[in-house]
Protein backbone atom coordinates (compact mmCIF):
# COMPACT_ATOMS: atom_id res chain seq x y z
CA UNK A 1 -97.24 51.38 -143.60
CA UNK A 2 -95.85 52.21 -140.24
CA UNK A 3 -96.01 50.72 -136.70
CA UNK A 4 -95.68 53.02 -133.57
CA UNK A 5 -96.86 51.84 -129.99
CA UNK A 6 -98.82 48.92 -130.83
CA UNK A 7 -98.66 45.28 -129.81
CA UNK A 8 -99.78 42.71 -132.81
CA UNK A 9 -101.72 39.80 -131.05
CA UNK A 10 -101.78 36.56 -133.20
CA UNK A 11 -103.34 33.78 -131.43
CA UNK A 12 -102.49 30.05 -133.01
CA UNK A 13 -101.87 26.39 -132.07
CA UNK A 14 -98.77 24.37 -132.10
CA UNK A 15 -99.08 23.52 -136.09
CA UNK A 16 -99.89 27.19 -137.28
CA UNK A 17 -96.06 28.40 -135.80
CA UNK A 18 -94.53 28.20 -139.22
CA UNK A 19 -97.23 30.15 -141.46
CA UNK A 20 -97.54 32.69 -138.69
CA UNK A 21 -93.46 32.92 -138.54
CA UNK A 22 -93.79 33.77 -142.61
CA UNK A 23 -96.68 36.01 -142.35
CA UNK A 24 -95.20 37.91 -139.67
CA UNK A 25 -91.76 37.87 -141.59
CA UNK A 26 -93.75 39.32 -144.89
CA UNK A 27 -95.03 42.37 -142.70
CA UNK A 28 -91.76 43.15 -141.15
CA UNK A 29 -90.31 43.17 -144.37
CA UNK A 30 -92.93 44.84 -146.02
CA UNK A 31 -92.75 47.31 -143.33
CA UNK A 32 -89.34 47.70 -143.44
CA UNK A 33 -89.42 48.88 -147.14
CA UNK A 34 -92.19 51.21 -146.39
CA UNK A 35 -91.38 52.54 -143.27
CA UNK A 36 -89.44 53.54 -140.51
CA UNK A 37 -90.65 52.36 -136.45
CA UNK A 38 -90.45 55.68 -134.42
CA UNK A 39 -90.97 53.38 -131.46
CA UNK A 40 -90.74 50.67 -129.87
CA UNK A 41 -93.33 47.85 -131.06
CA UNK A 42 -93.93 43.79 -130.63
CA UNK A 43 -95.51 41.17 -131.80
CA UNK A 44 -96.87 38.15 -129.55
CA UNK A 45 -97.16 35.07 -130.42
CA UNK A 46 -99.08 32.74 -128.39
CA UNK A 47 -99.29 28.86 -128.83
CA UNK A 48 -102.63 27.45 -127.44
CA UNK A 49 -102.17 24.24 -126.73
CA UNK A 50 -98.56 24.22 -124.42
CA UNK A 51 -99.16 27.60 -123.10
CA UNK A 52 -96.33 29.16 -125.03
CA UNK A 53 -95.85 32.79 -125.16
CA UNK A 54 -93.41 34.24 -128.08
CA UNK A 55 -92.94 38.16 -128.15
CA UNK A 56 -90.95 39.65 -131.17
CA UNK A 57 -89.86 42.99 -129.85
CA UNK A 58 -89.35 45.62 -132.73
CA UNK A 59 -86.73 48.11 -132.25
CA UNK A 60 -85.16 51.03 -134.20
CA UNK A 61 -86.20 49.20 -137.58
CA UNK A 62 -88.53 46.51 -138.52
CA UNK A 63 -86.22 45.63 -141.80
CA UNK A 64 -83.46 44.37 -138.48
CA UNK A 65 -86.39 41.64 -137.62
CA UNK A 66 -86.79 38.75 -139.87
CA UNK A 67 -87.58 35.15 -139.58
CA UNK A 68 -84.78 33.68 -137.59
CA UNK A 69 -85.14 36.50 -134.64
CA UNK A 70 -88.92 35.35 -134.25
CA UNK A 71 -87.80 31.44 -134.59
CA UNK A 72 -85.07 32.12 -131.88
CA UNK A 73 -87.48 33.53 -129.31
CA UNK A 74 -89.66 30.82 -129.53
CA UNK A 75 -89.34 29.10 -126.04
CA UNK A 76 -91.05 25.71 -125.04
CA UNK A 77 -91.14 23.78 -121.99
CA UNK A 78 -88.30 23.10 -120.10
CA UNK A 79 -86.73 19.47 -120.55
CA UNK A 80 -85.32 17.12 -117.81
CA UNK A 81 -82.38 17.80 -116.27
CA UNK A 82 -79.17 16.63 -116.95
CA UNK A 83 -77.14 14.18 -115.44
CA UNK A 84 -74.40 15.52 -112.60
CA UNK A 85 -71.22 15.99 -113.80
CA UNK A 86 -67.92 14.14 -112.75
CA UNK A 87 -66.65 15.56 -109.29
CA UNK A 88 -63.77 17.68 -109.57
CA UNK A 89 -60.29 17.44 -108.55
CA UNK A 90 -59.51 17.96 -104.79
CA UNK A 91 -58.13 21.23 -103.81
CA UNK A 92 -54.95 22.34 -102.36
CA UNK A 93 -54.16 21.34 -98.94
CA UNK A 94 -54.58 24.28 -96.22
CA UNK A 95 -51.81 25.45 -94.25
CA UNK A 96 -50.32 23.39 -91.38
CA UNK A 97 -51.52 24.46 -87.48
CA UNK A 98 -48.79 25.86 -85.22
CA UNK A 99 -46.82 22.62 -83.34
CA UNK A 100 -47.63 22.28 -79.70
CA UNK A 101 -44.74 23.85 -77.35
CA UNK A 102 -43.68 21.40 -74.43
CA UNK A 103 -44.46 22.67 -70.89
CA UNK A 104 -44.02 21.07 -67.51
CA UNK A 105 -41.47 17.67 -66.34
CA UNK A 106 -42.04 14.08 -66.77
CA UNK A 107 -45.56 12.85 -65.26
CA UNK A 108 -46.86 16.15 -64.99
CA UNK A 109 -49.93 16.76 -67.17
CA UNK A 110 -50.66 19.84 -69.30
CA UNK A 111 -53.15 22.11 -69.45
CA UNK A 112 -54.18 25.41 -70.94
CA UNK A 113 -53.44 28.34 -68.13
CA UNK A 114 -55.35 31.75 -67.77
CA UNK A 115 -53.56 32.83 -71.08
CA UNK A 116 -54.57 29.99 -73.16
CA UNK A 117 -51.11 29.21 -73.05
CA UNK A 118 -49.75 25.62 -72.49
CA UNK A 119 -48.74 24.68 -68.59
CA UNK A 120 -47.73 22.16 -66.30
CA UNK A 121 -47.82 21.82 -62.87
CA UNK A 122 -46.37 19.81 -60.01
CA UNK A 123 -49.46 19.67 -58.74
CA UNK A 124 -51.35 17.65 -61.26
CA UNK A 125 -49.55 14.77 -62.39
CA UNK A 126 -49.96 10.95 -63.88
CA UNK A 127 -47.37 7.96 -63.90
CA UNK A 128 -48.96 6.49 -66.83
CA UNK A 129 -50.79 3.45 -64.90
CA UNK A 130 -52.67 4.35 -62.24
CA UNK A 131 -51.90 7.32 -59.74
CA UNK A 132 -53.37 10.56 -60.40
CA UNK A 133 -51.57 13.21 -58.02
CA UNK A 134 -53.43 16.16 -57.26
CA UNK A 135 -52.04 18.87 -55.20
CA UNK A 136 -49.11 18.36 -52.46
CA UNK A 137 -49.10 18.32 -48.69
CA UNK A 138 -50.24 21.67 -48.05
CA UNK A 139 -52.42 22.48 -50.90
CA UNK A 140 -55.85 22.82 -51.99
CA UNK A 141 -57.85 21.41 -54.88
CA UNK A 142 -61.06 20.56 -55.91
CA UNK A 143 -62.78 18.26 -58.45
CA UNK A 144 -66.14 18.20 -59.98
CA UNK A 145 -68.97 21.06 -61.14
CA UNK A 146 -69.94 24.28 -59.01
CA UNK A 147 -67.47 23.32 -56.38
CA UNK A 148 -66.70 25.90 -53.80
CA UNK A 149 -63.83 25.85 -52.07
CA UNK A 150 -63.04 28.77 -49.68
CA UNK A 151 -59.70 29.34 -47.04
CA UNK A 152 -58.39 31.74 -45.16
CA UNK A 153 -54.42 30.98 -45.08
CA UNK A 154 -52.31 29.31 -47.86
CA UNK A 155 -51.52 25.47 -47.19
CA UNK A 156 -54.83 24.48 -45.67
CA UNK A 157 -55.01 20.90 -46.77
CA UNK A 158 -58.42 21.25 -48.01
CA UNK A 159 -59.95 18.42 -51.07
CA UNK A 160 -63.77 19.19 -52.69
CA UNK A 161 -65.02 16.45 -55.50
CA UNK A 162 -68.28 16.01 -56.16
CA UNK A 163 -71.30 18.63 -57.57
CA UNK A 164 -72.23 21.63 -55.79
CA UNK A 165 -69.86 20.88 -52.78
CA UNK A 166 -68.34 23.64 -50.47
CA UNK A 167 -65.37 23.37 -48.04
CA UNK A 168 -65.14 26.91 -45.92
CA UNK A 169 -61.99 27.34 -44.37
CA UNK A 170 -61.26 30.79 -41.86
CA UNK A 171 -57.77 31.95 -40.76
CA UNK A 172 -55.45 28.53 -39.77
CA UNK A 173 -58.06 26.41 -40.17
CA UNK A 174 -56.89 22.81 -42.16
CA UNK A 175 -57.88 19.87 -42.93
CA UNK A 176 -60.47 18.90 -44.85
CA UNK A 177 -62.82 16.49 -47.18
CA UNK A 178 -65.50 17.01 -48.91
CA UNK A 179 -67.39 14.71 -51.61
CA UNK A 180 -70.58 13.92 -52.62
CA UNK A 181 -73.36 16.40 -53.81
CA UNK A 182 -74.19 19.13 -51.97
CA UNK A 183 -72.22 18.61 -48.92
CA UNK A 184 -70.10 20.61 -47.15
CA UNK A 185 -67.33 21.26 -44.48
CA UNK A 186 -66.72 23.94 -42.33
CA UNK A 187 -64.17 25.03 -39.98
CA UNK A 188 -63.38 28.32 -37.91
CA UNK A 189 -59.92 29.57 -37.65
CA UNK A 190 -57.36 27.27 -35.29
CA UNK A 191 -59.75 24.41 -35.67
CA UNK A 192 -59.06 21.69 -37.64
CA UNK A 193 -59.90 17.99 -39.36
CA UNK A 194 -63.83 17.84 -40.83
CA UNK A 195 -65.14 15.06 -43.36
CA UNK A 196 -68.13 15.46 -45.18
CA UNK A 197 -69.11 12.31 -47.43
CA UNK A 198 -72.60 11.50 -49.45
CA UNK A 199 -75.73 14.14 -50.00
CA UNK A 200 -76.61 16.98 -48.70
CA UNK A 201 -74.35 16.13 -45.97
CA UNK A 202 -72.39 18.73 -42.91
CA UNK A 203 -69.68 18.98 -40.97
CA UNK A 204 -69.04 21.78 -38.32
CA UNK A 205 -66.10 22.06 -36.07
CA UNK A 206 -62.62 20.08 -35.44
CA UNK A 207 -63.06 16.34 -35.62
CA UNK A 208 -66.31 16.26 -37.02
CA UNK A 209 -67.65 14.14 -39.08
CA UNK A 210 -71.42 13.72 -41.87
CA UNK A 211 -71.36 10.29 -44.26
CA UNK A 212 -74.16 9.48 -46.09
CA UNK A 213 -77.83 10.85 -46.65
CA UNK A 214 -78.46 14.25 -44.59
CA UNK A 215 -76.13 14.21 -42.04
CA UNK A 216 -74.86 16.83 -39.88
CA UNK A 217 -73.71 18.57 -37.08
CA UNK A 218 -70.22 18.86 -34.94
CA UNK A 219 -70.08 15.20 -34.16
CA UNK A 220 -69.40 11.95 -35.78
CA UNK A 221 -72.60 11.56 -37.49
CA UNK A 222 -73.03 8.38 -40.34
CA UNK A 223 -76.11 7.51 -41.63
CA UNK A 224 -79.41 8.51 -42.73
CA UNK A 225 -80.65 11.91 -41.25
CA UNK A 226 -78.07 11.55 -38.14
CA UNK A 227 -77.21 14.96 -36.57
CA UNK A 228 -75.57 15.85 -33.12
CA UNK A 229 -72.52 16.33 -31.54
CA UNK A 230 -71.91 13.15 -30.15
CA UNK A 231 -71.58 10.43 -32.34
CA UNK A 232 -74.62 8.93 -34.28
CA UNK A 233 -75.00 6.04 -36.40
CA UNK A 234 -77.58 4.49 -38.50
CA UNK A 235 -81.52 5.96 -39.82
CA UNK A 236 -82.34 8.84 -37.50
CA UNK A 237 -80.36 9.09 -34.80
CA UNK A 238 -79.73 12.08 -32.62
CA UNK A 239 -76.67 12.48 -30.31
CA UNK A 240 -78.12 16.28 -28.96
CA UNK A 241 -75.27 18.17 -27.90
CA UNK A 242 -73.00 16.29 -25.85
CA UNK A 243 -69.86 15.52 -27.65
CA UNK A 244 -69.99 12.32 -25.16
CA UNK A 245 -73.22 10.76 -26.01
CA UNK A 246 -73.94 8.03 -28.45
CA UNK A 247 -76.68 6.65 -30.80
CA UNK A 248 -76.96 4.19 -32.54
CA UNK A 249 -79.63 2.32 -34.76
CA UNK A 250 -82.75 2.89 -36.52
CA UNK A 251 -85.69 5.53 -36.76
CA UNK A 252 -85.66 8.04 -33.53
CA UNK A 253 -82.43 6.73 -31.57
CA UNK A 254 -82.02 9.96 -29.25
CA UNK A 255 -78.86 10.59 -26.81
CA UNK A 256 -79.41 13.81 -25.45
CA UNK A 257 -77.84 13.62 -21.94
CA UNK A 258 -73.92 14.28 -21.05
CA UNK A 259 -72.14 10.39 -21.31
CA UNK A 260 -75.52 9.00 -22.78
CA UNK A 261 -75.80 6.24 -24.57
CA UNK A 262 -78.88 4.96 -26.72
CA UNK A 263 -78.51 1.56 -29.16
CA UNK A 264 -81.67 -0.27 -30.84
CA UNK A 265 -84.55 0.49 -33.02
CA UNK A 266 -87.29 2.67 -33.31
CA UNK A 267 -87.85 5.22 -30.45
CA UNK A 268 -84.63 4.21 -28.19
CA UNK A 269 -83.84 7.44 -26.07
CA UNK A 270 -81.75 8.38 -23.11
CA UNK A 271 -82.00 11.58 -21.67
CA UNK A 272 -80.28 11.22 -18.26
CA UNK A 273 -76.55 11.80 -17.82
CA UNK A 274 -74.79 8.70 -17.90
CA UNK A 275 -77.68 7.06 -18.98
CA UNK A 276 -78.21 4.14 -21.23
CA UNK A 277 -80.95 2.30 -23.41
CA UNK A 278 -80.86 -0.85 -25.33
CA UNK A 279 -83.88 -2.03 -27.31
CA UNK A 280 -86.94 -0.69 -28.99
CA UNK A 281 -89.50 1.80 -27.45
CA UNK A 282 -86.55 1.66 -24.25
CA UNK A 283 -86.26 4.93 -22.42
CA UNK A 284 -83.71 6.08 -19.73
CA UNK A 285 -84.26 9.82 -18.12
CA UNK A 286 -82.57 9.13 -14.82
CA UNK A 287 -79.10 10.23 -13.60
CA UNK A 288 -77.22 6.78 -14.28
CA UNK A 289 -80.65 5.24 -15.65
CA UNK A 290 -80.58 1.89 -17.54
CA UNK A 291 -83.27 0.74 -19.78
CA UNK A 292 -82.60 -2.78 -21.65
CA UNK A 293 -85.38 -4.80 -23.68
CA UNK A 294 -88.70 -3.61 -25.46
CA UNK A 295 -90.76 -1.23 -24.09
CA UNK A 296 -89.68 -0.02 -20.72
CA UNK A 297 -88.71 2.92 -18.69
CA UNK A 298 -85.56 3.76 -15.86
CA UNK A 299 -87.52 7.19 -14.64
CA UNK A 300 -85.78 7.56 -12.02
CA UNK A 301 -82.11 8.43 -10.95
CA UNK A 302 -80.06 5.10 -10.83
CA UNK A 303 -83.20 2.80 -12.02
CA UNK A 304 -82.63 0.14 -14.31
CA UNK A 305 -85.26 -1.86 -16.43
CA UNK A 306 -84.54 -5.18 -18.24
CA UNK A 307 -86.71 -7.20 -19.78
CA UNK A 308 -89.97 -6.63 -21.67
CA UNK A 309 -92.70 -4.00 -20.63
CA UNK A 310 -90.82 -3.28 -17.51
CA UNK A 311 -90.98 -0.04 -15.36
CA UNK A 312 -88.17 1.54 -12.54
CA UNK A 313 -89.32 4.24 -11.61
CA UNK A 314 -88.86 4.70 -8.03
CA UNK A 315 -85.06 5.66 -6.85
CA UNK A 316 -82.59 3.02 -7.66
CA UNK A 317 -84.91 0.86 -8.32
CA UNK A 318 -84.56 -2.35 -10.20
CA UNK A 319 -87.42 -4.38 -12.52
CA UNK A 320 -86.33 -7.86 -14.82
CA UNK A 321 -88.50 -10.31 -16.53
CA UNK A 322 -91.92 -9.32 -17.77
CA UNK A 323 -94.79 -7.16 -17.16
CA UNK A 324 -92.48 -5.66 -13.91
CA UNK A 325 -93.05 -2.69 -11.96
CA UNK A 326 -90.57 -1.19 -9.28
CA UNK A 327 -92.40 1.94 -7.59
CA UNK A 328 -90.38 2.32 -4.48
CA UNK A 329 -86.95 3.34 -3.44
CA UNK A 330 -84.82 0.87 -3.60
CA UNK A 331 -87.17 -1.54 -4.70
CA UNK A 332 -86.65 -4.48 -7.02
CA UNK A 333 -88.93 -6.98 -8.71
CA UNK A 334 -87.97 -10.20 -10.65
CA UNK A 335 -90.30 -12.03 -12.28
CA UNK A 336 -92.88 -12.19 -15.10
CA UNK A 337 -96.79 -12.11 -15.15
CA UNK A 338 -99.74 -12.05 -18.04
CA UNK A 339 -100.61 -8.71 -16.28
CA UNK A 340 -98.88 -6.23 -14.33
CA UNK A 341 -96.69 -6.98 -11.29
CA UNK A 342 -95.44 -4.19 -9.32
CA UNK A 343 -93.16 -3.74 -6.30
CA UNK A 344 -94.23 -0.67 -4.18
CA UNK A 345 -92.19 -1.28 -1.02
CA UNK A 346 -88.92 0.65 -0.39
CA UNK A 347 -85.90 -1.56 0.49
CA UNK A 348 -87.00 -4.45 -0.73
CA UNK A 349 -86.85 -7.34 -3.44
CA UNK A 350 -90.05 -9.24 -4.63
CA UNK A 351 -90.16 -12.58 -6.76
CA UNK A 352 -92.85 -13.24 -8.72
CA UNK A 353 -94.28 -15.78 -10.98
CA UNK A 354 -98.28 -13.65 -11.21
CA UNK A 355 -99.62 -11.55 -8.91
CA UNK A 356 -100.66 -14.46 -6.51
CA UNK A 357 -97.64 -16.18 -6.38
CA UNK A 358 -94.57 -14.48 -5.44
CA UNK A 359 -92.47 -13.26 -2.34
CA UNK A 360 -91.25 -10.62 -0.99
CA UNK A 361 -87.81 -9.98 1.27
CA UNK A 362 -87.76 -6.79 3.21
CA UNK A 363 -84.65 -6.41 6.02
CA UNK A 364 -86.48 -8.38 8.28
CA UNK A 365 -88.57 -10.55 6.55
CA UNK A 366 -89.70 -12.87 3.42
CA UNK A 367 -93.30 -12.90 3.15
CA UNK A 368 -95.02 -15.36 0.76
CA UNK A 369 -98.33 -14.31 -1.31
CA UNK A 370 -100.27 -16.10 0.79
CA UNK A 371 -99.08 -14.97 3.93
CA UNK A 372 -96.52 -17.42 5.52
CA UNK A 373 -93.66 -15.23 6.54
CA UNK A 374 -89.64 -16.71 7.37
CA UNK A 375 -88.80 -13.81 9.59
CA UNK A 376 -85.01 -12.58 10.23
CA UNK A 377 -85.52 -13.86 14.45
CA UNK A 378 -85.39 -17.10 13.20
CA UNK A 379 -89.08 -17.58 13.80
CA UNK A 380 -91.72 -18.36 11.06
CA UNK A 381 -95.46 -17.19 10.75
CA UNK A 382 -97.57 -19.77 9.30
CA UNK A 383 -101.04 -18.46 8.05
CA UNK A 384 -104.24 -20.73 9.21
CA UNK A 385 -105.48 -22.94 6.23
CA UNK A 386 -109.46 -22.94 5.81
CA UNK A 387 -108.95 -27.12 5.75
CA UNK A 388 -106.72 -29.36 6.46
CA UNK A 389 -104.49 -30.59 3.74
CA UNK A 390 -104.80 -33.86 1.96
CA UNK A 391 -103.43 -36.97 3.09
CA UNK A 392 -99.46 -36.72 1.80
CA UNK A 393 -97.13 -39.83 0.33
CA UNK A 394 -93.73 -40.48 1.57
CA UNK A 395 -93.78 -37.60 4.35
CA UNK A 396 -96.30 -35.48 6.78
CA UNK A 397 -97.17 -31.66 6.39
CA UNK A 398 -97.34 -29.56 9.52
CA UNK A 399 -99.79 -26.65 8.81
CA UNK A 400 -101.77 -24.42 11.56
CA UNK A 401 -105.47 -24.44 11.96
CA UNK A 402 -107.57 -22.31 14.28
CA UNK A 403 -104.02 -20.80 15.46
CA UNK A 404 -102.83 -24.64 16.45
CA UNK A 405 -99.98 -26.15 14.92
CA UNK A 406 -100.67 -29.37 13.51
CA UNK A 407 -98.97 -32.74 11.59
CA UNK A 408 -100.75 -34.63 9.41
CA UNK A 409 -98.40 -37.86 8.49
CA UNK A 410 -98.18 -40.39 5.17
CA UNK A 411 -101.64 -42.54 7.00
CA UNK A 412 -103.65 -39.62 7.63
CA UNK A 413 -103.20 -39.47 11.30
CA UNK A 414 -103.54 -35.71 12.36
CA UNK A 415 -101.62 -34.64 15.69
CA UNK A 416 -102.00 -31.44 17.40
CA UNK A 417 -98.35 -30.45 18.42
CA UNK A 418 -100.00 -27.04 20.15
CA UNK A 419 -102.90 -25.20 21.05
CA UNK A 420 -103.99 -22.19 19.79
């Protein structure tokens, strides 16, 4: 009997392995008295119930196959694993690093230069405690992320810290601070001295000055959203371009005008050289205007306005107290009224208390509301009365009636002293 290309198939359970191992171990011995395999050959065996699949491969001979080679490639189910070994012992220890080579004097601190190599500086230095020294007397250095720091001549005593901050520097130009975020300094060549402190702040030109939120210009400017190049302090003031003027305070404090000078709240402005205005809603346009209180107006050159809704607007006019209006040249008004008062005659000063009660002094008179006038002859104008007065106590009242001048005393007793 031979075997030549052929695969035996012997399907069994777990408890037919043994009879199947001897059955298959008669034929391969039976086979390999008989014959001789002129190729290869197997035999599978396959146990049902686990899934199990043996294969006896044949080669050269069947008489080199016998029971123990089919036992041997039985394979069942893998079992559990193991338990983990014992660690092992701990390697070698690696190599030492290279030691770290000394640079620099005492205090100075070192640093990795261009060529990764150690340095030390003069320039950059710690005692130990306190004091960090940066730079010398006519150096430049800067501090912080995407810094920019730009000059145009060695020694031009220029300091950047802070985030996105630029100091630009041209020809001799020196001296300056920046710090903050996104702030910045600049300077043309032969000027000098600019500070730029807080966000988004700018400084332009020599002596100038931006600290705090979005400040800038050529002047001293310190604030909120200040700009000019005067000086200007607080939320939103404006010092136009007049390195003289000044403003000061809160929301829309304007001094535009050469010498100007605007302090208060919301809306103060003078535009007028030499001007000034104090208060809220307080305006001053005149040469030499003044405007002090809450919501007036100097107009005109050399007016002046104190007080509370109060108007000068005529030339060198002058209006105090409430509710005041001067409208003439020259004019002034003092007083204060539930509605408006106004002065409209040149050269002269008016007192008032309302419209009905007040007086007014002109160069050659004071005239009273009602018409009685205490003129500068030394005589006096008294205005008929529609009745004669009442009866007085503890003196008499002289009064003029039908153009006669008349007393009436303490009893009631009216004498005529003239005619008509």
């Amino acid at each position: 009997m031979s075997v030549s290309g052929t695969d035996v198939i012997v399907n069994i359970t777990e408890l037919e392995v043994k009879p199947v191992i001897n059955f298959v171990d008669a034929i391969v011995k039976t086979n390999a008295v008989d014959c001789v395999v002129t190729s290869n050959a197997s035999v599978q065996v396959n146990l049902l119930s686990n899934s199990i699949a043996v294969t006896i491969s044949i080669q050269q001979t069947l008489a080199q196959i016998n029971s123990a080679n089919i036992i041997s490639s039985i394979v069942g189910i893998a079992g559990p694993q193991g338990q983990q070994g014992a660690t092992g012992a701990t390697g070698a220890a690696g190599a030492n690093g290279n030691d770290a080579t000394a640079a620099g004097s005492a205090n100075q601190v070192q640093y990795n230069n261009g060529s990764n190599g150690f340095a030390a500086s003069t320039n950059f230095a710690f005692d130990g405690a306190r004091q960090v020294t940066l730079g010398d007397s006519s150096s430049i250095a800067t501090i912080g992320k995407n810094n920019v720091l730009t000059n145009g001549a060695t020694g031009s005593l220029a300091m950047v810290v802070g985030h996105g901050c630029t100091a630009n520097l041209t020809g001799t130009a020196t001296k300056v601070f920046v710090a903050g975020n996104n702030s910045s300094a600049t300077l043309a060549t032969g000027q000098a001295k600019a500070v730029s402190i807080g966000q988004d702040c700018t400084s332009s030109g020599s002596n100038s000055v931006a600290i705090g939120y979005i400040c800038n210009g050529t002047g001293k400017n310190i604030g909120a959203n200040c700009n000019g190049s005067g000086t200007s302090i607080g939320n939103g003031c404006n010092s136009g371009t007049y390195v003289s003027a000044v403003a000061i305070g809160a929301t829309a404090v304007t001094a535009t005008g050469n010498y100007s000078v605007s302090i208060g709240g919301n809306n103060c402005s003078s535009s007028g050289f030499f001007s000034m205005a104090i208060g809220e809603l307080m305006s001053s346009t005149g040469l030499g205007s003044c405007a002090v209180g809450i919501a007036g107006n100097a107009t005109a050159d050399g007016a002046t306005a104190i007080g509370s809704s109060v108007n000068a607007t005529g030339l060198n006019s002058l209006a105090i107290g409430l509710n005041t209006t001067a409208s003439a040249a020259n004019a002034g008004i003092i007083g204060f009224g539930t509605s408006a008062i106004t002065n409209s005659t040149s050269d002269s000063l008016m007192c008032a208390y309302s419209t009905v009660n007040s007086f007014l002094m002109t160069a050659t008179k004071i005239t009273y509301s009602f018409g009685h006038e205490l003129r500068s002859d030394g005589s006096v104008f008294l205005k008929n009365v529609a009745a004669a007065p009442a009866t007085p106590t503890g003196g008499g009242v002289m009064y003029v009636e039908a153009g006669a001048l008349k007393y009436k005393g303490s009893s009631g007793t009216i004498t005529t002293i003239a005619g008509a």
